[in-house]
Protein backbone atom coordinates (compact mmCIF):
# COMPACT_ATOMS: atom_id res chain seq x y z
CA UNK A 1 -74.76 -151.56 -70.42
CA UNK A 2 -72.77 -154.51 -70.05
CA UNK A 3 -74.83 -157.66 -69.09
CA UNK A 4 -72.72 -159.05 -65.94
CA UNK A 5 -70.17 -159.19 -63.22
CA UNK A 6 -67.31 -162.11 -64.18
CA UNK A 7 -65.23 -162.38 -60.73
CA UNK A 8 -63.94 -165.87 -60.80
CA UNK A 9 -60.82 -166.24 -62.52
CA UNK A 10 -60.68 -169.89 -63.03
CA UNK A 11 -64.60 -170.18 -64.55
CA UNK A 12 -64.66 -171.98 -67.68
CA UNK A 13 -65.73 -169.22 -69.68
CA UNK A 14 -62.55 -167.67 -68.40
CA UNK A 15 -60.05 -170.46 -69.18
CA UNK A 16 -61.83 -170.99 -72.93
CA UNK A 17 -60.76 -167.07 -73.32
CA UNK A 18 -57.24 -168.00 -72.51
CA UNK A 19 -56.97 -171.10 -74.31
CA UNK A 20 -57.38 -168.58 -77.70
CA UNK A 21 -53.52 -168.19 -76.85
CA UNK A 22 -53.36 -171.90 -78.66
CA UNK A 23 -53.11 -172.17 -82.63
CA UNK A 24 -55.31 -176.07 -82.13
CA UNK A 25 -57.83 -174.16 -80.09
CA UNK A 26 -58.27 -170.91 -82.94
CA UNK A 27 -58.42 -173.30 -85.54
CA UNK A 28 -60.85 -175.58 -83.64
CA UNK A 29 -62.64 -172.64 -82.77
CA UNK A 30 -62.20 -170.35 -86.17
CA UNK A 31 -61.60 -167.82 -83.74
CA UNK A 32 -58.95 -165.32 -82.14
CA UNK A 33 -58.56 -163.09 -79.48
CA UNK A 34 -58.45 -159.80 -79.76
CA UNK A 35 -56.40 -157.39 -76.92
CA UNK A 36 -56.17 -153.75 -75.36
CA UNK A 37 -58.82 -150.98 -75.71
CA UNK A 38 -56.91 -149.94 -79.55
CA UNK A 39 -57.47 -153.51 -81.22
CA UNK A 40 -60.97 -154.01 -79.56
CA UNK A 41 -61.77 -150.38 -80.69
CA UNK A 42 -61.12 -151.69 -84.27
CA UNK A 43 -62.47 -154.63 -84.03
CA UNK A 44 -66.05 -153.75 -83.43
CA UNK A 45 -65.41 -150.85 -86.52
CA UNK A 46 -67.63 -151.64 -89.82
CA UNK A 47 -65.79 -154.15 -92.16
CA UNK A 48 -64.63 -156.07 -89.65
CA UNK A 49 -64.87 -159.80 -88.63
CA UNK A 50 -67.94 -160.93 -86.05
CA UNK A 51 -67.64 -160.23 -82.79
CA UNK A 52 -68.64 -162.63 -80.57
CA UNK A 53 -68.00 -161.16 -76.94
CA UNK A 54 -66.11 -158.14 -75.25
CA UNK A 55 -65.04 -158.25 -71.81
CA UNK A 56 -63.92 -155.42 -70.13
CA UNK A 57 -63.14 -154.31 -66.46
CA UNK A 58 -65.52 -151.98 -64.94
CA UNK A 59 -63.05 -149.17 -65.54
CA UNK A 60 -61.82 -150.07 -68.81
CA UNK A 61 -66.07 -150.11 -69.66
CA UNK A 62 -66.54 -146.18 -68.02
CA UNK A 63 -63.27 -144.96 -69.32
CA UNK A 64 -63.85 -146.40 -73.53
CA UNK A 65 -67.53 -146.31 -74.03
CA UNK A 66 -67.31 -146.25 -77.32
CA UNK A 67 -65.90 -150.17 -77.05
CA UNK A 68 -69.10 -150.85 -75.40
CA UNK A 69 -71.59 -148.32 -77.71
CA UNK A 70 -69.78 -150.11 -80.83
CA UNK A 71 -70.05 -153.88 -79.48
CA UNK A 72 -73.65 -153.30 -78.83
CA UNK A 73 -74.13 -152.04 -82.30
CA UNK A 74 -72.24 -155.19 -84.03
CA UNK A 75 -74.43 -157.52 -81.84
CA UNK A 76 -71.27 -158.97 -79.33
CA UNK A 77 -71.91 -159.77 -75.61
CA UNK A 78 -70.90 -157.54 -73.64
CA UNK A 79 -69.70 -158.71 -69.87
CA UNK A 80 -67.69 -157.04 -67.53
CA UNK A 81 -64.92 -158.94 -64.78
CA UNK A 82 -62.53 -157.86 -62.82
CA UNK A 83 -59.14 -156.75 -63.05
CA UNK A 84 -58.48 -160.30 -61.87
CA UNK A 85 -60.68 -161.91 -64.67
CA UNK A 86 -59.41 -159.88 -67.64
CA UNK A 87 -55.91 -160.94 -66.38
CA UNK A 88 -56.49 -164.15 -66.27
CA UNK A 89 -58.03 -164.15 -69.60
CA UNK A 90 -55.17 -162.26 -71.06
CA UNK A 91 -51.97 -160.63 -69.27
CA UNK A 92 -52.13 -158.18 -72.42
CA UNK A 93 -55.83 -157.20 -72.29
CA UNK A 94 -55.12 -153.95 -70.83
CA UNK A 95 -58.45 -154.22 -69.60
CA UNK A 96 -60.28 -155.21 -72.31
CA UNK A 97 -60.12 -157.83 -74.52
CA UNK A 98 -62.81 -159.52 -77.36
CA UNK A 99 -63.28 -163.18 -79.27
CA UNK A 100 -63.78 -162.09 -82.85
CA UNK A 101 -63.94 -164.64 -85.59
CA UNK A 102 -60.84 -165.12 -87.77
CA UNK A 103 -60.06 -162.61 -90.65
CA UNK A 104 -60.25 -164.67 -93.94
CA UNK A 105 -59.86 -163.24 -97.37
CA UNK A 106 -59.67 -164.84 -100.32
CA UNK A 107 -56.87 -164.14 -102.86
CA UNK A 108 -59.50 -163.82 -105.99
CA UNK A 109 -61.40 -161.34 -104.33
CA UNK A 110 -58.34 -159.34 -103.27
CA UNK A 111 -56.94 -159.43 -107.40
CA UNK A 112 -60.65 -158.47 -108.06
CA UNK A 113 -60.36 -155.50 -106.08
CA UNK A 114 -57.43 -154.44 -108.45
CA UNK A 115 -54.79 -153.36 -106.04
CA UNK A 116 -52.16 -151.20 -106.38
CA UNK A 117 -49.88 -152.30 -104.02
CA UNK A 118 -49.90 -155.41 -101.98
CA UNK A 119 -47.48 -157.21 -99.18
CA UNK A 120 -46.39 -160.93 -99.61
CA UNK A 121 -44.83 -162.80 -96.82
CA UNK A 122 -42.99 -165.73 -97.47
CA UNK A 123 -41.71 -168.01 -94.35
CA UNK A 124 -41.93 -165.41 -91.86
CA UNK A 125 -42.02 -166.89 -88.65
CA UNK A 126 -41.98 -163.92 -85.73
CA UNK A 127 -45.20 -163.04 -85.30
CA UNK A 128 -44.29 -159.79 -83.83
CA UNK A 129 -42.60 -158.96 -87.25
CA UNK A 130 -45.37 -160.23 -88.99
CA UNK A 131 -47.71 -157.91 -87.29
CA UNK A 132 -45.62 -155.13 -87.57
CA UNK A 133 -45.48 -155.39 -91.35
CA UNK A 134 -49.17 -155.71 -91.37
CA UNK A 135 -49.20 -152.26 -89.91
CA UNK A 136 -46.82 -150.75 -91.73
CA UNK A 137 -48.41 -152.06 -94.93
CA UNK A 138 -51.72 -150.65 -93.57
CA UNK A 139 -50.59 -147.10 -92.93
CA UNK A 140 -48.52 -146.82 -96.82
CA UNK A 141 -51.59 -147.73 -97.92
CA UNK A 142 -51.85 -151.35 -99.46
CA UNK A 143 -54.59 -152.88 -101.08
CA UNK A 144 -54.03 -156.36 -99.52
CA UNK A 145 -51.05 -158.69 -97.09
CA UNK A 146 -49.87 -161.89 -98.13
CA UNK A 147 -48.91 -164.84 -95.66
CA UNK A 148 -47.39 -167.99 -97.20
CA UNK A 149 -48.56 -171.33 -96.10
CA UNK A 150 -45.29 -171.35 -93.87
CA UNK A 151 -45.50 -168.25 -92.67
CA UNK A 152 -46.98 -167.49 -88.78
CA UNK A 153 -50.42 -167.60 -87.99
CA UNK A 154 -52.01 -164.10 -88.46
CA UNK A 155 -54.22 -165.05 -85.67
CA UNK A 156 -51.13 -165.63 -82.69
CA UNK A 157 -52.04 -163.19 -80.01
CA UNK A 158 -48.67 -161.01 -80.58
CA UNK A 159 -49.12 -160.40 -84.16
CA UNK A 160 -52.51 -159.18 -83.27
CA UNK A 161 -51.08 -156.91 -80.94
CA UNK A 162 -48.19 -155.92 -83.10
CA UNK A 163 -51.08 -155.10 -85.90
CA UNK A 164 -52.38 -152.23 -83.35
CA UNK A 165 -55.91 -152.46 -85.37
CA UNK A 166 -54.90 -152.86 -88.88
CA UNK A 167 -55.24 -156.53 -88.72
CA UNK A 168 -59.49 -154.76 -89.28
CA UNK A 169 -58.27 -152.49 -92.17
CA UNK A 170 -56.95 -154.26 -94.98
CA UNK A 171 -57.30 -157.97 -96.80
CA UNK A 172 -55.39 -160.62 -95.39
CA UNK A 173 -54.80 -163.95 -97.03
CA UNK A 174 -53.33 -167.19 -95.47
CA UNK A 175 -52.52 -169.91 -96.93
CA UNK A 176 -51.42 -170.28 -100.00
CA UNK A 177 -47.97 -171.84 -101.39
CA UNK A 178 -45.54 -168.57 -102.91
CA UNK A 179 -45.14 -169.93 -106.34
CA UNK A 180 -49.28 -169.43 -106.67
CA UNK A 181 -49.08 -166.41 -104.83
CA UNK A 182 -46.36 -164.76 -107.70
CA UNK A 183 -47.96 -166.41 -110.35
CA UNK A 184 -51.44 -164.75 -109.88
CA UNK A 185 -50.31 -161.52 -108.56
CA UNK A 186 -48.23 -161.45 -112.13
CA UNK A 187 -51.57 -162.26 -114.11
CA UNK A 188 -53.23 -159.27 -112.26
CA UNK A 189 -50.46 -156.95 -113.77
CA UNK A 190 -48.78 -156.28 -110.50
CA UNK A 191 -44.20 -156.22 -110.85
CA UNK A 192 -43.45 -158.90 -108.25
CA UNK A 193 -40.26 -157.57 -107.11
CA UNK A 194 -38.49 -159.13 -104.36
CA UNK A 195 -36.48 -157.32 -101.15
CA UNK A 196 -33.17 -158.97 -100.81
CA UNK A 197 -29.84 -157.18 -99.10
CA UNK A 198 -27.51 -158.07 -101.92
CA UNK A 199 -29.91 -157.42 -104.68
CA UNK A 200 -29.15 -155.54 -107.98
CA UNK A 201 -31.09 -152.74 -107.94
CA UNK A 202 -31.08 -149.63 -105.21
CA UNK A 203 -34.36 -148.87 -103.95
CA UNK A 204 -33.42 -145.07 -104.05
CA UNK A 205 -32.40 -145.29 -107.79
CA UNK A 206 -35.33 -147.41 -108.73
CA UNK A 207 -37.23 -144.03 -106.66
CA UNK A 208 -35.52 -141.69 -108.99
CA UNK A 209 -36.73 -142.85 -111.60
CA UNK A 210 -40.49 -143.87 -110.74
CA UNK A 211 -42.74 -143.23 -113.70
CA UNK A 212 -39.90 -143.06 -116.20
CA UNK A 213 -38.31 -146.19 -115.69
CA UNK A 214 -36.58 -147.26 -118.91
CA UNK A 215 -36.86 -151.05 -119.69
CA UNK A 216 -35.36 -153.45 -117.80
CA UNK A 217 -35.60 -151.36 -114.83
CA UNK A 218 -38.52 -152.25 -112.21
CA UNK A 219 -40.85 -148.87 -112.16
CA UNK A 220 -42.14 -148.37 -108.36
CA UNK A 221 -44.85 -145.82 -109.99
CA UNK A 222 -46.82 -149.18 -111.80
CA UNK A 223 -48.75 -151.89 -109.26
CA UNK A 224 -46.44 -153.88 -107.42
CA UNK A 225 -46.09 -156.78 -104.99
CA UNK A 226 -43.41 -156.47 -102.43
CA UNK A 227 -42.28 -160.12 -101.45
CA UNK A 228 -40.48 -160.32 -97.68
CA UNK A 229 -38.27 -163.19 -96.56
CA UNK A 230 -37.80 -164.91 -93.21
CA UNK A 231 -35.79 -163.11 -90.32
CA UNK A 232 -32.98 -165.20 -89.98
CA UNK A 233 -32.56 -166.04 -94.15
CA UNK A 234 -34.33 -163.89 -95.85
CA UNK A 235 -35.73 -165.62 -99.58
CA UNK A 236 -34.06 -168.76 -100.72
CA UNK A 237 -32.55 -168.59 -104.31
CA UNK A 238 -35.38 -170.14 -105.60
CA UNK A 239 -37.99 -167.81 -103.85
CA UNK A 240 -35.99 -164.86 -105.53
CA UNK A 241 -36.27 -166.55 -108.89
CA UNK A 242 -39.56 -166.06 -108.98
CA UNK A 243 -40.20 -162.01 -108.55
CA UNK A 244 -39.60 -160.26 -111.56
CA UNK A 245 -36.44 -158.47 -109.69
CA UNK A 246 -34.92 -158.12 -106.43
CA UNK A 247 -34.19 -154.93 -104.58
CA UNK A 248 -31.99 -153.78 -102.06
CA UNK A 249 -32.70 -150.93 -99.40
CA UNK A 250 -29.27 -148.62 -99.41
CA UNK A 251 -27.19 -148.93 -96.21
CA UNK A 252 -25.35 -145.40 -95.50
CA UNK A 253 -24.56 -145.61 -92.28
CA UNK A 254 -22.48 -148.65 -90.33
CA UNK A 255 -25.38 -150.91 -90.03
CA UNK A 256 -24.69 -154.19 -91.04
CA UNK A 257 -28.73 -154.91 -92.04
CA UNK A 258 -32.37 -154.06 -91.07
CA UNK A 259 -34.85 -156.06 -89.46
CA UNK A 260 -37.75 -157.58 -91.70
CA UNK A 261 -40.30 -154.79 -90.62
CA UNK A 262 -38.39 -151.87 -90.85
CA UNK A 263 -37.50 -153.15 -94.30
CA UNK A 264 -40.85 -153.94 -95.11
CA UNK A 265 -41.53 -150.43 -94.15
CA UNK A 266 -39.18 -148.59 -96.19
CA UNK A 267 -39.63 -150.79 -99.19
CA UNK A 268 -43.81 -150.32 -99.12
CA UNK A 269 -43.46 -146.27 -98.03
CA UNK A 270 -40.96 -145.91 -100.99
CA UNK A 271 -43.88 -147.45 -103.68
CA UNK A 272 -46.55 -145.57 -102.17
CA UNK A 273 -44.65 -142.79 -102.44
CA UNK A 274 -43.83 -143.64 -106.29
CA UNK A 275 -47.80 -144.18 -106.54
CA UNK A 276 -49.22 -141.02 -105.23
């Protein structure tokens, strides 16, 4: 059962919870916070990060035992507070939330690991879209996400949300400069092919002919590296230069664009889909 009654919302323990919101304070710290019963649920799965503690209101703790069965069984604290507490801790706990130490992979191991597909970011700044390719990446089945060294901080409290969970399910390296990124992804035999609206090649031609591509033509059937730009920009010239080709996903309708994610998403369904 959980070990104690939190009821004051401005304890210390409370406020050091909330101050997780910060990017000085994670880094200080080398840890995040993790919110709502579906990314605490994950969080205290096997594979993923320590767990330090798990609060959760005495409802939240009756109605998901299985938060509390599966903290227990990682070794996290477990306390309960009040709906007052968990708010105060997190206006987005839902409540629940947990302090989990930061997800760190490193890129060697992910190349070791020999994957198939994997999702670069490169200056991507919203952390909700960040998040959201991180779960989109997750669920087409990715060996491995990419964030640039300018890209947002994996750890800000709405790209953890926006992950739902698969922030716990797949690699995820931050960090490293783009040029290294393409460079090493290339030496693992993975097509580094960039997305880009105006690009050359159709994703839906470049589908037609997965598996028999002829040369010249990036195949979406062989290991590849999907590279996403910034919202607002998308990749600079020389950011393009450096995939082995840029693709475009077909307009049909009136849309002028897509956002980043639902890009991301079309562009990593269509190579899983070339992959199966």
């Amino acid at each position: 059962m959980p070990d104690e009654l939190l009821t004051n919302p401005r304890a210390e323990r409370v406020k050091a919870v909330r101050a997780l919101a910060s990017r000085s304070v994670r880094r200080r710290s080398g840890t995040f916070l993790v919110e709502g019963p579906q990314a605490v649920r994950e969080a205290v799965g096997p594979g993923a990060p320590r767990v330090h503690d798990v609060y959760l209101t005495p409802a939240a703790a009756r109605r998901h035992p299985e938060i509390v069965e599966g903290a227990h069984g990682v070794g996290a604290r477990v306390r309960t507070g009040t709906p007052e507490v968990l708010e105060a801790m997190s206006p987005d706990a839902q409540g629940v939330v947990a302090v989990v130490d930061q997800v760190r992979a490193d890129l060697d191991d992910v190349l070791a690991a020999r994957p198939r597909l994997v999702a670069v970011l490169a200056h991507v700044r919203d952390p909700g879209n960040a998040g959201t390719v991180l779960r989109a990446a997750d669920a087409a089945g990715a060996g491995a996400v990419v964030l640039t060294a300018s890209s947002v901080d994996v750890h800000n409290p709405k790209a953890v949300r926006s992950t739902a969970g698969s922030l716990f399910h797949l690699p995820v390296v931050s960090g490293p400069e783009l040029p290294e990124v393409v460079a090493r992804l290339r030496a693992a035999g993975l097509t580094v092919l960039a997305a880009d609206g105006s690009a050359p090649h159709d994703l839906d031609d470049l589908l037609d002919v997965a598996g028999t591509a002829p040369a010249g033509v990036p195949d979406l059937a062989a290991p590849t590296a999907w590279v996403f730009g910034n919202e607002a920009w998308g990749l600079r010239e020389e950011d393009l230069a450096l995939a082995d080709a840029a693709v475009r996903v077909p307009l049909r309708g009136r849309a002028e664009s897509l956002n980043l994610a639902t890009a991301a998403a079309v562009c990593l369904y269509a190579s899983g889909r070339a992959q199966r």
